[in-house]
Protein backbone atom coordinates (compact mmCIF):
# COMPACT_ATOMS: atom_id res chain seq x y z
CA UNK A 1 0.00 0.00 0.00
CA UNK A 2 1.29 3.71 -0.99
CA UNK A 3 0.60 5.05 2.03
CA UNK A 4 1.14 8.79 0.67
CA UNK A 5 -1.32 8.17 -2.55
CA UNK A 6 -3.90 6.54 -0.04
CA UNK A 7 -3.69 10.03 1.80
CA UNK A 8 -4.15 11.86 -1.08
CA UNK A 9 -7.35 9.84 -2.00
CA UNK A 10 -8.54 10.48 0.92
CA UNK A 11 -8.35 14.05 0.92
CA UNK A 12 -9.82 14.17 -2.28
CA UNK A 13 -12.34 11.88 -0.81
CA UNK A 14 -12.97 14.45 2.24
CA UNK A 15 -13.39 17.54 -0.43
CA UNK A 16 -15.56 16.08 -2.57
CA UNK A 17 -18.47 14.89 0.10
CA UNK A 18 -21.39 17.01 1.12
CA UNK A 19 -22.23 14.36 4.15
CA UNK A 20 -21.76 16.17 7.45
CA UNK A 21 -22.00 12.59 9.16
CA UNK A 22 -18.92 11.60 6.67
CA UNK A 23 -16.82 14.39 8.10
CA UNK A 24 -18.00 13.53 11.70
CA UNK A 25 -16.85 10.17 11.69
CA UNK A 26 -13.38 10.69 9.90
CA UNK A 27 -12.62 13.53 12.61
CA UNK A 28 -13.70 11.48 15.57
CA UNK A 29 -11.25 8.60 13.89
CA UNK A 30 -8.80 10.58 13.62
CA UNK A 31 -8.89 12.44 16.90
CA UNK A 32 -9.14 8.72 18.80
CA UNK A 33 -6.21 8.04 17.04
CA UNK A 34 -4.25 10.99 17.73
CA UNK A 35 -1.44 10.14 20.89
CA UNK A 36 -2.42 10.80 24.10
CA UNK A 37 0.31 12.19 27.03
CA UNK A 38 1.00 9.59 29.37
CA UNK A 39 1.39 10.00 32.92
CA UNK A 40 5.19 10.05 32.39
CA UNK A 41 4.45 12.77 29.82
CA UNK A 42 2.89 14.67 32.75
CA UNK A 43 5.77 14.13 35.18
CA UNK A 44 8.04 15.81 32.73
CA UNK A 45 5.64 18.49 31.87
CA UNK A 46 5.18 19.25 36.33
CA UNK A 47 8.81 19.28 36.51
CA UNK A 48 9.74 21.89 34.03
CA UNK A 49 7.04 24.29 34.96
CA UNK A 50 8.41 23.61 38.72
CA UNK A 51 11.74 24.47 37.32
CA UNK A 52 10.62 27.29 35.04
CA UNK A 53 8.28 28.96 38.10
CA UNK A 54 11.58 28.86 40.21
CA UNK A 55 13.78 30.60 37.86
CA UNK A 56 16.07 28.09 36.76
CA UNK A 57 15.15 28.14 33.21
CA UNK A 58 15.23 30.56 30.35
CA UNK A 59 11.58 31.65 28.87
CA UNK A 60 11.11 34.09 25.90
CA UNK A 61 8.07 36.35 25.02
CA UNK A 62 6.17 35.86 22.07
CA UNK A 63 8.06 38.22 19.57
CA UNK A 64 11.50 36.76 20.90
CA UNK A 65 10.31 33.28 19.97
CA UNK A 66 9.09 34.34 16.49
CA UNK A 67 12.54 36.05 15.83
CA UNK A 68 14.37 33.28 16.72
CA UNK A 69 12.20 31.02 15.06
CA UNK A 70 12.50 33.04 11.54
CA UNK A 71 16.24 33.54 12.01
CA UNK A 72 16.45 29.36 11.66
């Protein structure tokens, strides 16, 4: 299976229908398959805001993010 022409008939698929219930039942597919965090996931997420709220790591604002962001 071509996995990358299978997505492509799909999306063609997905623009072509005028079925709401289509599109509601792809989406919820999709979104059941989409990873979930684990509760590891969540340890490492509490101890970097820990970290972060005590001043021990470096944050940016918004605009400093973008620039570094476009300068890479």
């Amino acid at each position: 299976m071509n996995l990358q022409l299978t997505k492509m008939e799909l999306i063609e698929m997905l623009l072509s229908t005028k079925k709401a219930t289509v599109l509601k039942k792809v989406k919820a597919i999709l979104e059941e398959d989409q990873a979930r965090l684990t509760e590891e996931d969540y340890k490492i997420i509490d101890s970097r805001r820990e970290s972060h709220l005590r001043g021990e790591s470096k944050s940016f604002s918004w605009e400093e993010a973008k620039q570094q962001i476009l300068k890479s």
